[in-house]
C-alpha atoms as a PDB file:
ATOM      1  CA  UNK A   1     -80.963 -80.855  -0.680  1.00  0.00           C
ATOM      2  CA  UNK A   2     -81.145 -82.909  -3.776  1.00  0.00           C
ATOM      3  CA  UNK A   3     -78.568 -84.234  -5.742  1.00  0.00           C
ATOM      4  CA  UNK A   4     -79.028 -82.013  -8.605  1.00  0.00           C
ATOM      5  CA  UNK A   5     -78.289 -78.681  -6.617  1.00  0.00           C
ATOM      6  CA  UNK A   6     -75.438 -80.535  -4.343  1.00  0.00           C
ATOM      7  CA  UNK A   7     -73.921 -80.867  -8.071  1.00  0.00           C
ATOM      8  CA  UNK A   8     -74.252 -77.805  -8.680  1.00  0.00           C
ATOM      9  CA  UNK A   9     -72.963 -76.358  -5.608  1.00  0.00           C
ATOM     10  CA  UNK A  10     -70.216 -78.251  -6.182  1.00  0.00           C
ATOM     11  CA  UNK A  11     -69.106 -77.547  -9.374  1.00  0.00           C
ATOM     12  CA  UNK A  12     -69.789 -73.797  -9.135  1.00  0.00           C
ATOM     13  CA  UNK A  13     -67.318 -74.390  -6.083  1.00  0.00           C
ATOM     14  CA  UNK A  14     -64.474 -75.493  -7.986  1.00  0.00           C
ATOM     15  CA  UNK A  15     -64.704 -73.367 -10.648  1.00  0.00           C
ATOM     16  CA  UNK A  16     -64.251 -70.677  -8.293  1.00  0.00           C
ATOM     17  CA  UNK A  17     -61.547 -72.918  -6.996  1.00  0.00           C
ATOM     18  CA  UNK A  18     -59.927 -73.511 -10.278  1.00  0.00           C
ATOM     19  CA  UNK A  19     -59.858 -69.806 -11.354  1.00  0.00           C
ATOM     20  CA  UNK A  20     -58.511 -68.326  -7.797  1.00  0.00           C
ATOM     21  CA  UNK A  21     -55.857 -70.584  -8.833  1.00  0.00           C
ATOM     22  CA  UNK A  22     -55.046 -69.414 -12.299  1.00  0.00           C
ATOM     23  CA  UNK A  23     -54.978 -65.543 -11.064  1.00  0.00           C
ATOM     24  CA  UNK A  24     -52.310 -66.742  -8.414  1.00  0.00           C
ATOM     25  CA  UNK A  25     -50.252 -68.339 -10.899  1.00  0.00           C
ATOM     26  CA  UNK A  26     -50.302 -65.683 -13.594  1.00  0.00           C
ATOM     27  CA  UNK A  27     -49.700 -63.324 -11.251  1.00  0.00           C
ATOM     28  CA  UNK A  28     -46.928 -65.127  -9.480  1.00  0.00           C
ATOM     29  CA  UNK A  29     -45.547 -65.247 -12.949  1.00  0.00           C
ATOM     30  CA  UNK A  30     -45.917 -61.668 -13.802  1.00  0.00           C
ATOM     31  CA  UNK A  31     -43.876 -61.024 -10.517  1.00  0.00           C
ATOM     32  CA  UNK A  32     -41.187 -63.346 -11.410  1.00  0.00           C
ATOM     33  CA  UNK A  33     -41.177 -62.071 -15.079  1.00  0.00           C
ATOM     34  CA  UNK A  34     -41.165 -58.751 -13.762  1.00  0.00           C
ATOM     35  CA  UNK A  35     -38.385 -59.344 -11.165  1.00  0.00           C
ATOM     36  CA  UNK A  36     -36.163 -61.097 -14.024  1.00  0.00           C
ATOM     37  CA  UNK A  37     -36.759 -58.035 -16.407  1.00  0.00           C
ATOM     38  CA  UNK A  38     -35.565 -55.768 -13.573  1.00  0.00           C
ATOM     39  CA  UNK A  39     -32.354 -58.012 -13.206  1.00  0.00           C
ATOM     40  CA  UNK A  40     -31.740 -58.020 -16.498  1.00  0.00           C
ATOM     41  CA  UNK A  41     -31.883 -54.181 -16.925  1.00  0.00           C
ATOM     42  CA  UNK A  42     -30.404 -53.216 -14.149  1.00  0.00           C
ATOM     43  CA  UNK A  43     -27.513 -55.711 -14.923  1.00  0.00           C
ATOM     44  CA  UNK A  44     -27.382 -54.257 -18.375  1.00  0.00           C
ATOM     45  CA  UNK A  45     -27.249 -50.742 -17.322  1.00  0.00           C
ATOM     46  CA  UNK A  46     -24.367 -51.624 -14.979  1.00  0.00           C
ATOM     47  CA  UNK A  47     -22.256 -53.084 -17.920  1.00  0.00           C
ATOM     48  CA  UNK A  48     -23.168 -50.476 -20.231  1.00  0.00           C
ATOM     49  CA  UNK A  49     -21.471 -47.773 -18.071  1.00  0.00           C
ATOM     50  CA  UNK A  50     -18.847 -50.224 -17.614  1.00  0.00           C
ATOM     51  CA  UNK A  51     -18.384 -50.668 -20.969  1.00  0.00           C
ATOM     52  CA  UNK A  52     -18.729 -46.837 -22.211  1.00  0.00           C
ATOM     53  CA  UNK A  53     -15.782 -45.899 -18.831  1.00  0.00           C
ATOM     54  CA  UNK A  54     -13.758 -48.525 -20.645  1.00  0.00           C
ATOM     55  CA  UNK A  55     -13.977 -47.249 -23.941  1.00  0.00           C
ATOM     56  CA  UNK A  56     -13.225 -43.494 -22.895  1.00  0.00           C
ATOM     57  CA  UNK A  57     -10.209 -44.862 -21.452  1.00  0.00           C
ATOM     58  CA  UNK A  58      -9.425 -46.208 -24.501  1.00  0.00           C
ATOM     59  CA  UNK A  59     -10.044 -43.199 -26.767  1.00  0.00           C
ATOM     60  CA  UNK A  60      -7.868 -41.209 -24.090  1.00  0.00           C
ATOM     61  CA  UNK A  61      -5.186 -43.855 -24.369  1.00  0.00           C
ATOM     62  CA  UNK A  62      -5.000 -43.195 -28.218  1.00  0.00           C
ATOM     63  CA  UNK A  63      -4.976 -39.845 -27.744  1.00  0.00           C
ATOM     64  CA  UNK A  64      -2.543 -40.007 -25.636  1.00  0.00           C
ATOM     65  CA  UNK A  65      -0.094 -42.365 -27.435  1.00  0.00           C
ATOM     66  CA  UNK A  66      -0.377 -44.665 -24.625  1.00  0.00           C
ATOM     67  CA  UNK A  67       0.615 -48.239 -25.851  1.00  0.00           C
ATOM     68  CA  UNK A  68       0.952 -50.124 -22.269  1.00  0.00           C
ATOM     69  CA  UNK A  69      -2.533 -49.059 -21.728  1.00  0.00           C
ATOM     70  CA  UNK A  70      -4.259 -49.891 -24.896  1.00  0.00           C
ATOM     71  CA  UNK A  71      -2.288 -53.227 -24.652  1.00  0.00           C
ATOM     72  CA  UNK A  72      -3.861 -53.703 -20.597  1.00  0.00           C
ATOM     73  CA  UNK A  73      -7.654 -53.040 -22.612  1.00  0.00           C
ATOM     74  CA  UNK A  74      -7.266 -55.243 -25.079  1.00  0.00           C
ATOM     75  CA  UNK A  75      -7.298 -58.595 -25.710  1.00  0.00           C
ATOM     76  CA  UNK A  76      -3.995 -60.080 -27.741  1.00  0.00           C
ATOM     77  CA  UNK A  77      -5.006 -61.327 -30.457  1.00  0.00           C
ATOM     78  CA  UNK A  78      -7.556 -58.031 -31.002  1.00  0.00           C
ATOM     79  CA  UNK A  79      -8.147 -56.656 -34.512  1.00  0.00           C
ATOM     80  CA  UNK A  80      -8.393 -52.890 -35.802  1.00  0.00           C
ATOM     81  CA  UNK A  81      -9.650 -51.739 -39.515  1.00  0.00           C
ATOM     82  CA  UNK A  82     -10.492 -49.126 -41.004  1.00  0.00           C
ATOM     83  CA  UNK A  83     -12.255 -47.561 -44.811  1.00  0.00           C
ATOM     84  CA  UNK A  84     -11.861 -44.183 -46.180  1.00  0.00           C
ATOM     85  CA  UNK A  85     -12.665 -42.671 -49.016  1.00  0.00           C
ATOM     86  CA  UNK A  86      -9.649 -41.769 -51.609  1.00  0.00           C
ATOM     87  CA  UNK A  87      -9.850 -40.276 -55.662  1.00  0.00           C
ATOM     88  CA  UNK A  88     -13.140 -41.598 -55.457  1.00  0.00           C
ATOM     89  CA  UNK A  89     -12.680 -45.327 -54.180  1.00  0.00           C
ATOM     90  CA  UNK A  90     -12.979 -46.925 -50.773  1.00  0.00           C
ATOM     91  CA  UNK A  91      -9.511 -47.690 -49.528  1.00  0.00           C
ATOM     92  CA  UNK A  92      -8.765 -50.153 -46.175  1.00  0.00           C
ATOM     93  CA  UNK A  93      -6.405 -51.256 -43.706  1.00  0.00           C
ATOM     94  CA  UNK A  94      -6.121 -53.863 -41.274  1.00  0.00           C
ATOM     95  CA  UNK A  95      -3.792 -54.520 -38.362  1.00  0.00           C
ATOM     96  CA  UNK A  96      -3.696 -56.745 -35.238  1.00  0.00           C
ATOM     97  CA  UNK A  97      -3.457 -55.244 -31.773  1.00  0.00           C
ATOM     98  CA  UNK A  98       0.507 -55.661 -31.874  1.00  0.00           C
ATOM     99  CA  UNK A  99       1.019 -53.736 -35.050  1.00  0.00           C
ATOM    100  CA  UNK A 100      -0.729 -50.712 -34.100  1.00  0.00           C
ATOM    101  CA  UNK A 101       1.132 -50.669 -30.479  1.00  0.00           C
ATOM    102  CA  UNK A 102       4.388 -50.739 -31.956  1.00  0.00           C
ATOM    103  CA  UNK A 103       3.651 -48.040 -34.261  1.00  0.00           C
ATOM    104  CA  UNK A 104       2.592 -45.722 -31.732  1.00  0.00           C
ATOM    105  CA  UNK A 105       5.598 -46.781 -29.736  1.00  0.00           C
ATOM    106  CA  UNK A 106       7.926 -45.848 -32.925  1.00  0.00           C
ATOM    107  CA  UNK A 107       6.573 -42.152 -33.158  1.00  0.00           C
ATOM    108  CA  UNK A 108       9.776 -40.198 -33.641  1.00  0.00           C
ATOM    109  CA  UNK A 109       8.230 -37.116 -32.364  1.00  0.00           C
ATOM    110  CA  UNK A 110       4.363 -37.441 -30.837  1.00  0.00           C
ATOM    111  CA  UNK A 111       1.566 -35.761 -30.539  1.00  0.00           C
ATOM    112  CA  UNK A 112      -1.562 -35.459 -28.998  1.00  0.00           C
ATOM    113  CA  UNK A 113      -4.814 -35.499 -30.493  1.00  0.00           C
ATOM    114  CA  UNK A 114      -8.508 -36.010 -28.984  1.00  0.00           C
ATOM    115  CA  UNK A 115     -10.748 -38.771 -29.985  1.00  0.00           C
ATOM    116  CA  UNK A 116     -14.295 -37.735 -28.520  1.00  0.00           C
ATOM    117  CA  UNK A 117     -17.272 -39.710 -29.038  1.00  0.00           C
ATOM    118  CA  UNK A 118     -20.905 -38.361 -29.744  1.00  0.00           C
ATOM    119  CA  UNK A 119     -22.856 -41.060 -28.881  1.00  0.00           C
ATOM    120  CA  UNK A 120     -22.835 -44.763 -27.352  1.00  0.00           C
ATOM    121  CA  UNK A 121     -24.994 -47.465 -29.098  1.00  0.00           C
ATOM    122  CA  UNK A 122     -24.338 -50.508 -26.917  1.00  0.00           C
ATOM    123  CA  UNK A 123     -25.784 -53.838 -27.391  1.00  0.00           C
ATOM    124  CA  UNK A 124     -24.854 -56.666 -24.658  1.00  0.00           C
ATOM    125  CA  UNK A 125     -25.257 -60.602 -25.024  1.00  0.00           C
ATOM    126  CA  UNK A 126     -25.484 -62.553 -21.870  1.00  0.00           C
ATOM    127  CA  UNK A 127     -23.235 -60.115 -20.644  1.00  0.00           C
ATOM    128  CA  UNK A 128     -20.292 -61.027 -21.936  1.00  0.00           C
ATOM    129  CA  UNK A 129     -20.304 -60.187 -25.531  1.00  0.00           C
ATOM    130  CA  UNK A 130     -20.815 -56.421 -26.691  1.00  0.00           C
ATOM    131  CA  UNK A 131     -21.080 -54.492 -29.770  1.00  0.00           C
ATOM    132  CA  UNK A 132     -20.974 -51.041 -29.881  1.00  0.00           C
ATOM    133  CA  UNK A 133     -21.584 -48.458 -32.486  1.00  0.00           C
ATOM    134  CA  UNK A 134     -19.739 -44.940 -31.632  1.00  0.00           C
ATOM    135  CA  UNK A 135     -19.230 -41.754 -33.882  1.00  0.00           C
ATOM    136  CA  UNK A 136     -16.156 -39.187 -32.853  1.00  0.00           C
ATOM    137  CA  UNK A 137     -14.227 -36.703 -33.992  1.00  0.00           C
ATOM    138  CA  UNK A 138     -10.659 -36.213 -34.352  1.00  0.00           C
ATOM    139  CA  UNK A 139      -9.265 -33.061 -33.325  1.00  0.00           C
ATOM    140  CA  UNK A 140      -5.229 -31.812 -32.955  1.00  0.00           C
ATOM    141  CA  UNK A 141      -5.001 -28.876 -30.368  1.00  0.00           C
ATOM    142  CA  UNK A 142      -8.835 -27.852 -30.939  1.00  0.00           C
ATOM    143  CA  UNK A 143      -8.596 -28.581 -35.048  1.00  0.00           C
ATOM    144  CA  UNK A 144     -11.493 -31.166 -36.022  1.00  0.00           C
ATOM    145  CA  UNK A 145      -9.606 -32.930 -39.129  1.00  0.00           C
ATOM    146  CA  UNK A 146     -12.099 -35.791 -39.512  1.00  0.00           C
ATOM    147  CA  UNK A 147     -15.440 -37.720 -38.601  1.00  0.00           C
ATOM    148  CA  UNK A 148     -15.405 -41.158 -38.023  1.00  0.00           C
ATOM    149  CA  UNK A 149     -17.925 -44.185 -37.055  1.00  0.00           C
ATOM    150  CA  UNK A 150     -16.472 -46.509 -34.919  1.00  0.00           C
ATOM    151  CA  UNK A 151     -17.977 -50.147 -34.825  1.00  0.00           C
ATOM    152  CA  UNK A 152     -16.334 -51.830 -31.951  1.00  0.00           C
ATOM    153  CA  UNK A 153     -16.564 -55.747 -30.225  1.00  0.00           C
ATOM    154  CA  UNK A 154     -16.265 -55.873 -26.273  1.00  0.00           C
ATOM    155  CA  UNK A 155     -15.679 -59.057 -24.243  1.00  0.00           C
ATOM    156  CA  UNK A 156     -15.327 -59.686 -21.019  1.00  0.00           C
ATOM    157  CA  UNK A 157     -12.155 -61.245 -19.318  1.00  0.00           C
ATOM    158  CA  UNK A 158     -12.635 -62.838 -15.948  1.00  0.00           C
ATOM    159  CA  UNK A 159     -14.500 -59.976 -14.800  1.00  0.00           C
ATOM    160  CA  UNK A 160     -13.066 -56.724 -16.880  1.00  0.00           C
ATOM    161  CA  UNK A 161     -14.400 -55.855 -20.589  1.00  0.00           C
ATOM    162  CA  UNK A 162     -11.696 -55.984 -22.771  1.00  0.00           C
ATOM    163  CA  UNK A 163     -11.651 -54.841 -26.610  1.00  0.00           C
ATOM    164  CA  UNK A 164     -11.431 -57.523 -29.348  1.00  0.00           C
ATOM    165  CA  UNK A 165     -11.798 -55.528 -32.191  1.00  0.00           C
ATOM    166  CA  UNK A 166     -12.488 -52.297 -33.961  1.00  0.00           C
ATOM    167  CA  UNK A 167     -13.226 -51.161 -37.173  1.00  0.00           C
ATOM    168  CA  UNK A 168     -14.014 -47.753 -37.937  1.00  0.00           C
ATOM    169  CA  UNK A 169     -15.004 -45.751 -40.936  1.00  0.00           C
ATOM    170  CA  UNK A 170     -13.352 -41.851 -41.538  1.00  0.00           C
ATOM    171  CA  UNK A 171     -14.149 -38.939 -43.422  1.00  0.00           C
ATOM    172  CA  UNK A 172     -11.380 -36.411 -43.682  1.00  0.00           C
ATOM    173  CA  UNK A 173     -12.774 -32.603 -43.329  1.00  0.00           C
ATOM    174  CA  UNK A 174     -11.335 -30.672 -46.116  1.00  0.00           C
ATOM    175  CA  UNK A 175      -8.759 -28.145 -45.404  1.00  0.00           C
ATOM    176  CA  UNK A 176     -10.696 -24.879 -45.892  1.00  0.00           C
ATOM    177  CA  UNK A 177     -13.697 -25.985 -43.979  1.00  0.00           C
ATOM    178  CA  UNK A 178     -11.439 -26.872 -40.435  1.00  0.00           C
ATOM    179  CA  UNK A 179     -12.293 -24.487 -37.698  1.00  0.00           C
ATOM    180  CA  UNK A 180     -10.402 -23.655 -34.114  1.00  0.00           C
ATOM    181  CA  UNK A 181     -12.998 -24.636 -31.348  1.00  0.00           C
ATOM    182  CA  UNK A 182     -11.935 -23.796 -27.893  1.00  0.00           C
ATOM    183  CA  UNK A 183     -14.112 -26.169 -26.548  1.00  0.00           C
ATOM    184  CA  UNK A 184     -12.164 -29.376 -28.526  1.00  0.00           C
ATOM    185  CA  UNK A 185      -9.204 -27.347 -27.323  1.00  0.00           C
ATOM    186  CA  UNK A 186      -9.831 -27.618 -23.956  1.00  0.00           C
ATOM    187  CA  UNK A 187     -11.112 -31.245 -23.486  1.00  0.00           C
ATOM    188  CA  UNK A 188      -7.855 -32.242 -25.031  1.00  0.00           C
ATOM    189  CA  UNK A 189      -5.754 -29.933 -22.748  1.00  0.00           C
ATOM    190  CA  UNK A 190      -7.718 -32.001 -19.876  1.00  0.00           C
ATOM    191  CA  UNK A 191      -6.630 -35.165 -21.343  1.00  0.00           C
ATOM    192  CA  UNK A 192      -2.997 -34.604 -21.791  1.00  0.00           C
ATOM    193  CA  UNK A 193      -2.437 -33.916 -18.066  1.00  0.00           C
ATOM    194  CA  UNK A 194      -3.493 -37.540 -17.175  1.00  0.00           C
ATOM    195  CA  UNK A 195      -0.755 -38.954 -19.979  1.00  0.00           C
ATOM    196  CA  UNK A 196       2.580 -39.304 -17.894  1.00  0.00           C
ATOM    197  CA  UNK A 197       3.760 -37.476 -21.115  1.00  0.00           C
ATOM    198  CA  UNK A 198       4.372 -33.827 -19.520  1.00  0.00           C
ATOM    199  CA  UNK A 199       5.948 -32.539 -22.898  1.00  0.00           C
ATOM    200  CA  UNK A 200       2.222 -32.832 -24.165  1.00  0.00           C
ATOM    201  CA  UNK A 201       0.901 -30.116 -21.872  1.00  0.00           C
ATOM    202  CA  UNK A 202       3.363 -27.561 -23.127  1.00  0.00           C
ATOM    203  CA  UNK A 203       2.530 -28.419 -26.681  1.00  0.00           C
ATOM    204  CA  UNK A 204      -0.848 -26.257 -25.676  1.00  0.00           C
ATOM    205  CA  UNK A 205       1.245 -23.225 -24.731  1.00  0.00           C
ATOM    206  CA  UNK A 206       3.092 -20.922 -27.291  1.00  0.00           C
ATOM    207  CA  UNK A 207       7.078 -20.933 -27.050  1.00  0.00           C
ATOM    208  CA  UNK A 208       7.467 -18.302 -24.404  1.00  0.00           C
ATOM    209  CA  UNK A 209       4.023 -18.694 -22.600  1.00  0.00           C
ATOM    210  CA  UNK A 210       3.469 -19.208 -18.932  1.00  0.00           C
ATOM    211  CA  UNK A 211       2.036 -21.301 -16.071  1.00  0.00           C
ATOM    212  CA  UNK A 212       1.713 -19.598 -12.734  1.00  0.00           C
ATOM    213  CA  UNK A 213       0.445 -22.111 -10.035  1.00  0.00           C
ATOM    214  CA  UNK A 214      -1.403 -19.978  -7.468  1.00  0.00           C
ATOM    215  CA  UNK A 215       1.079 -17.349  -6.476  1.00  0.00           C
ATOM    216  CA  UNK A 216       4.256 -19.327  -7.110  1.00  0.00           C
ATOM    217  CA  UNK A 217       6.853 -18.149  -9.181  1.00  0.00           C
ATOM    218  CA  UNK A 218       5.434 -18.339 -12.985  1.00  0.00           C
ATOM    219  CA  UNK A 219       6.806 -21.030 -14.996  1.00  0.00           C
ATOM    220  CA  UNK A 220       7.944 -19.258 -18.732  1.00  0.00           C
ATOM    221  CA  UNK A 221       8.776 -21.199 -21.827  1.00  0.00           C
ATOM    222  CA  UNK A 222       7.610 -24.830 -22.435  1.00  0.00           C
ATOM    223  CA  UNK A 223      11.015 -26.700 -20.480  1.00  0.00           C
ATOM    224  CA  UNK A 224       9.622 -24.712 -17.540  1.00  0.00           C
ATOM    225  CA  UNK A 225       5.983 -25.559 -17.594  1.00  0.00           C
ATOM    226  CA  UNK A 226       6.996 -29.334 -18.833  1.00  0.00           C
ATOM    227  CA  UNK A 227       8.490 -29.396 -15.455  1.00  0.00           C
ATOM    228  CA  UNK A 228       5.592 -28.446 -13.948  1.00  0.00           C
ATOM    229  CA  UNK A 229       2.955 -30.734 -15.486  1.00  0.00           C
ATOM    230  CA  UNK A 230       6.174 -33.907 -15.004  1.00  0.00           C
ATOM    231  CA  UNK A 231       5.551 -32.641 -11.262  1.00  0.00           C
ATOM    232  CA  UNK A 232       1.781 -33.285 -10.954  1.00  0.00           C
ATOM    233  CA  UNK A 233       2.382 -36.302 -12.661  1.00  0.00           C
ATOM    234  CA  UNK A 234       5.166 -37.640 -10.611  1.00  0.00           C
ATOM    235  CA  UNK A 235       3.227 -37.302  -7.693  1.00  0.00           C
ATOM    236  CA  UNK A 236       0.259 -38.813  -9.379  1.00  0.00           C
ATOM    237  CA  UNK A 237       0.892 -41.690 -11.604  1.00  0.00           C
ATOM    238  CA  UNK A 238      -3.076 -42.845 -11.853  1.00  0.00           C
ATOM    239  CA  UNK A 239      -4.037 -38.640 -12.385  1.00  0.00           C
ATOM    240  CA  UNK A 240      -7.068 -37.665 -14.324  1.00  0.00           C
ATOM    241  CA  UNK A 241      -8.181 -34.343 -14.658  1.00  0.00           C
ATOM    242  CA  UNK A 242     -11.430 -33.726 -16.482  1.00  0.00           C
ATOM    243  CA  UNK A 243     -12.875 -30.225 -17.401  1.00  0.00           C
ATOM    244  CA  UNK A 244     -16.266 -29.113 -15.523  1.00  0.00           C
ATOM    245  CA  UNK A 245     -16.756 -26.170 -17.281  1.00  0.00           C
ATOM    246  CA  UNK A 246     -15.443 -23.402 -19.993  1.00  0.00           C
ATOM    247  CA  UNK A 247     -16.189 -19.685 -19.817  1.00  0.00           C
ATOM    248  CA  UNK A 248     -14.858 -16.957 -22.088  1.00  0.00           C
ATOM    249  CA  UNK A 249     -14.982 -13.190 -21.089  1.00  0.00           C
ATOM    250  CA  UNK A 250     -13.682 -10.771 -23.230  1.00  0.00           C
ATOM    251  CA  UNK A 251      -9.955 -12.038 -24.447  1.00  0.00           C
ATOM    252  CA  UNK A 252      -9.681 -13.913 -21.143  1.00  0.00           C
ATOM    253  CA  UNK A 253     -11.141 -17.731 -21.289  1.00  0.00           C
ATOM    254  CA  UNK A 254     -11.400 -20.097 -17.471  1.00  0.00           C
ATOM    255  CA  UNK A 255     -10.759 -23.357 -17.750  1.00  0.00           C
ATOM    256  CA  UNK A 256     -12.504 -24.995 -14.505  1.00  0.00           C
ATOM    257  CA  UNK A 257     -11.279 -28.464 -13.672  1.00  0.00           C
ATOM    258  CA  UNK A 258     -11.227 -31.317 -11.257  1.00  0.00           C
ATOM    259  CA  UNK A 259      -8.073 -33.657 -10.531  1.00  0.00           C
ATOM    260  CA  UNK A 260      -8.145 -37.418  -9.115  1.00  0.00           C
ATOM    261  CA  UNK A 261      -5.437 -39.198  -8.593  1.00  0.00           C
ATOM    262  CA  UNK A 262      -3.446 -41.130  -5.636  1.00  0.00           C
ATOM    263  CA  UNK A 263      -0.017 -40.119  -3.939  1.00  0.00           C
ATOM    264  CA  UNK A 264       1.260 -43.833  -5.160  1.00  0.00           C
ATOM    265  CA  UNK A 265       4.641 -43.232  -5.135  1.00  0.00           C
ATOM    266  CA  UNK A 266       8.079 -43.831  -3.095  1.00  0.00           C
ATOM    267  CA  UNK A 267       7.906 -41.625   0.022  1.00  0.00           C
ATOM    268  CA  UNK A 268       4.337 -40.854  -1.028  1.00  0.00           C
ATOM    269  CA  UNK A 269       1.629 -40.591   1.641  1.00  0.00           C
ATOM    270  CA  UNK A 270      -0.780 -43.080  -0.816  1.00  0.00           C
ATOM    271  CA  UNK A 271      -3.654 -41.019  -0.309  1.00  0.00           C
ATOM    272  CA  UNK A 272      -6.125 -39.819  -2.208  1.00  0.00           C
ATOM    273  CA  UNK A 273      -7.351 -36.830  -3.799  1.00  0.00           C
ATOM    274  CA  UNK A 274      -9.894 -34.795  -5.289  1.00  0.00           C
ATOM    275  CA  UNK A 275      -9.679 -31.342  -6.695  1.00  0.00           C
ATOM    276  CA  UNK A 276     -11.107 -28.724  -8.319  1.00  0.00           C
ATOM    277  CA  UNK A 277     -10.003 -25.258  -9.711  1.00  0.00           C
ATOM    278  CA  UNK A 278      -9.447 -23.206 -12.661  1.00  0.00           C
ATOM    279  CA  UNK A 279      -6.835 -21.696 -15.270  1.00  0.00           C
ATOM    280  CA  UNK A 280      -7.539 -18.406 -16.811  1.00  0.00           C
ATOM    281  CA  UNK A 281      -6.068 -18.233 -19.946  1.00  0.00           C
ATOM    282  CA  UNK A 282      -4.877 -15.499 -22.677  1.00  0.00           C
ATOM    283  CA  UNK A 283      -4.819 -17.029 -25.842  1.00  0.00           C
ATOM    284  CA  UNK A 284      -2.411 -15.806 -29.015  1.00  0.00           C
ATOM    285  CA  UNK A 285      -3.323 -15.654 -32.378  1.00  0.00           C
ATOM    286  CA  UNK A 286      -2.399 -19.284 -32.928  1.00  0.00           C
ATOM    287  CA  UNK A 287      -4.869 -20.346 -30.406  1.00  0.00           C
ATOM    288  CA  UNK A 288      -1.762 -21.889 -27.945  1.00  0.00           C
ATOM    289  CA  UNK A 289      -1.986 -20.691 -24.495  1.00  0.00           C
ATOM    290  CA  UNK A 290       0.105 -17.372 -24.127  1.00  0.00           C
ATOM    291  CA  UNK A 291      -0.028 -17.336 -20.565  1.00  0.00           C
ATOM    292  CA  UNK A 292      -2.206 -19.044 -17.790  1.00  0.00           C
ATOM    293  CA  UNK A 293      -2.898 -18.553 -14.151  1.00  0.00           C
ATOM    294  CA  UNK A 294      -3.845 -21.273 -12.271  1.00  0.00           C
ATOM    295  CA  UNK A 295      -6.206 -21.404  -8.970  1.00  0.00           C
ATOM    296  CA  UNK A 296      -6.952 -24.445  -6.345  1.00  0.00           C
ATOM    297  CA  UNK A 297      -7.405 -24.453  -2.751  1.00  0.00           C
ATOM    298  CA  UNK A 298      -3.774 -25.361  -1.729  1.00  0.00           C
ATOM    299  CA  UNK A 299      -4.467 -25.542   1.889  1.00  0.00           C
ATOM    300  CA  UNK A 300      -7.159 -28.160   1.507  1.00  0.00           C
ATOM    301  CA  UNK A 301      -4.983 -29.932  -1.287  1.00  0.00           C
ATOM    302  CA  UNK A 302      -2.723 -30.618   1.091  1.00  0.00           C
ATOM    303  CA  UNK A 303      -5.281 -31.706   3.797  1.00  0.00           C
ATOM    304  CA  UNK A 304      -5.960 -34.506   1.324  1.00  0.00           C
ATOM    305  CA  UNK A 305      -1.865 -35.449   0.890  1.00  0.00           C
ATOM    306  CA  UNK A 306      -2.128 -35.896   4.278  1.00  0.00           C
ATOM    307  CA  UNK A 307      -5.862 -37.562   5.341  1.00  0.00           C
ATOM    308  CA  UNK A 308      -7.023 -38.577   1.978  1.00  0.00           C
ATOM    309  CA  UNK A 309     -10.610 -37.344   0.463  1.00  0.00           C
ATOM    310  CA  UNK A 310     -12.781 -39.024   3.075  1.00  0.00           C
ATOM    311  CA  UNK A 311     -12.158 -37.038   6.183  1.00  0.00           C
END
């Protein structure tokens, strides 16, 4: 063999060499990029359901005039503004954290209302900076009385997303254009049961409606079925109950639901429990509940008092 075709040999050999070695490298990088983008998203999605859990907390919490747990998902120094239009010129307000707690703690004589968002737009730094953009409407006891844009900042303390500030932007609905929706009614009716404030149920039912709990004794009048609601909640101090579902039939409307909460309290067996049932209602011509009759399994209910949801 002469020298000419060894060279050849040769360099045709590490060529070869050369580019086996490139394809393992980009490809090794292409794995790692692709592992790192997976990280990254599935990191994200986890703190974007985070995040939006937090926030509905905190839109119940309003709703709710719940000041100790705004204050517990917020930061201290946090900031809240908002613009509206008035007589033709933008008009704003701004507040710390404080401010806006102790107003809600000064209402004279409460209500409820329901915040619910449309949409999430969530954008996450390094995961621990968010901003999110979020449009809701306000509603009072099914009522929608205005849109609004919410722009809000999240941040993350220790471990837990926290709000640092909000700033929102509302449009009241005129008067003659508000509209009873049953639906609006009914998410809110979920809410208030998960507020420790068991007046706020009976707000939802007219002066002399009822609440019959399976075939007890029906509670009339809105002391009665105050007492009622204060004795869910007693028993229940973390409760949630969410609606699964809404079906009208003739002038008789269900109201299916599910409850969570935990028997936390003195003499309590701290268990845990999960449950799900419905209210048939008969609504009057004010749209408040004229009288309601609920249904849950009781006997499995109270298999959960005893063992918890996991056996």
């Amino acid at each position: 063999m002469n020298n000419i075709t060894r060279n050849q040999i040769l360099l045709s050999f590490f060529v070869s060499l050369l580019m086996v070695s490139c394809q393992y490298k980009q490809s090794t990088e292409e794995r790692s990029e692709n592992t790192t983008s997976d990280q990254i998203e599935s990191t994200s999605s986890k703190s974007e359901k985070e995040i939006k859990a937090i926030l509905e907390r905190i839109l119940a919490a309003v709703g709710n005039r719940d000041a100790q747990e705004l204050d517990d998902l917020s930061f201290d120094q946090a900031n809240i503004a908002y613009t509206y239009p008035k007589d033709g010129q933008w008009q704003h307000k701004e507040m710390t954290i404080d401010s806006y707690l102790q107003t809600i703690r000064d209402m004279k004589d409460p209500k409820p209302i329901l915040e619910s968002a449309n949409s999430y737009k969530i954008n996450i730094t390094e995961d621990r900076l968010a901003s999110i953009i979020m449009p809701t409407v306000i509603s009072k006891f099914g009522v929608a009385s205005s849109n609004e844009v919410n722009h809000a900042i999240m941040m993350k303390d220790s471990d837990q997303w926290k709000l640092l500030s909000i700033s929102w932007t509302a449009h009241r609905i005129p008067e003659e254009e508000r509209e009873f929706d049953l639906n609006l009614y009914a998410h809110n009716y979920a809410q208030v049961w998960g507020s420790n404030r068991p007046e706020f149920v009976a707000m939802f039912y007219a002066e002399d409606g009822s609440l019959q709990v399976n075939d007890g004794e029906p509670a009339v009048g809105r002391n009665a079925i105050t007492n009622v609601a204060k004795g869910f909640m007693d028993a229940f101090p973390d409760m949630i109950v969410s609606m699964d579902s809404l079906i009208t039939k003739s002038d008789k409307k269900r109201f299916y639901w599910t409850l969570t909460g935990t028997n936390d309290v003195p003499n309590g067996t701290g268990k845990k429990v999960k449950i799900s049932g419905f209210e048939e209602w008969i609504l009057n011509d004010d749209g408040l509940i004229q009288e309601s009759k609920g249904h849950f399994d009781e006997k499995e209910y109270k298999r959960q008092l005893e063992f918890g949801t996991d056996k």
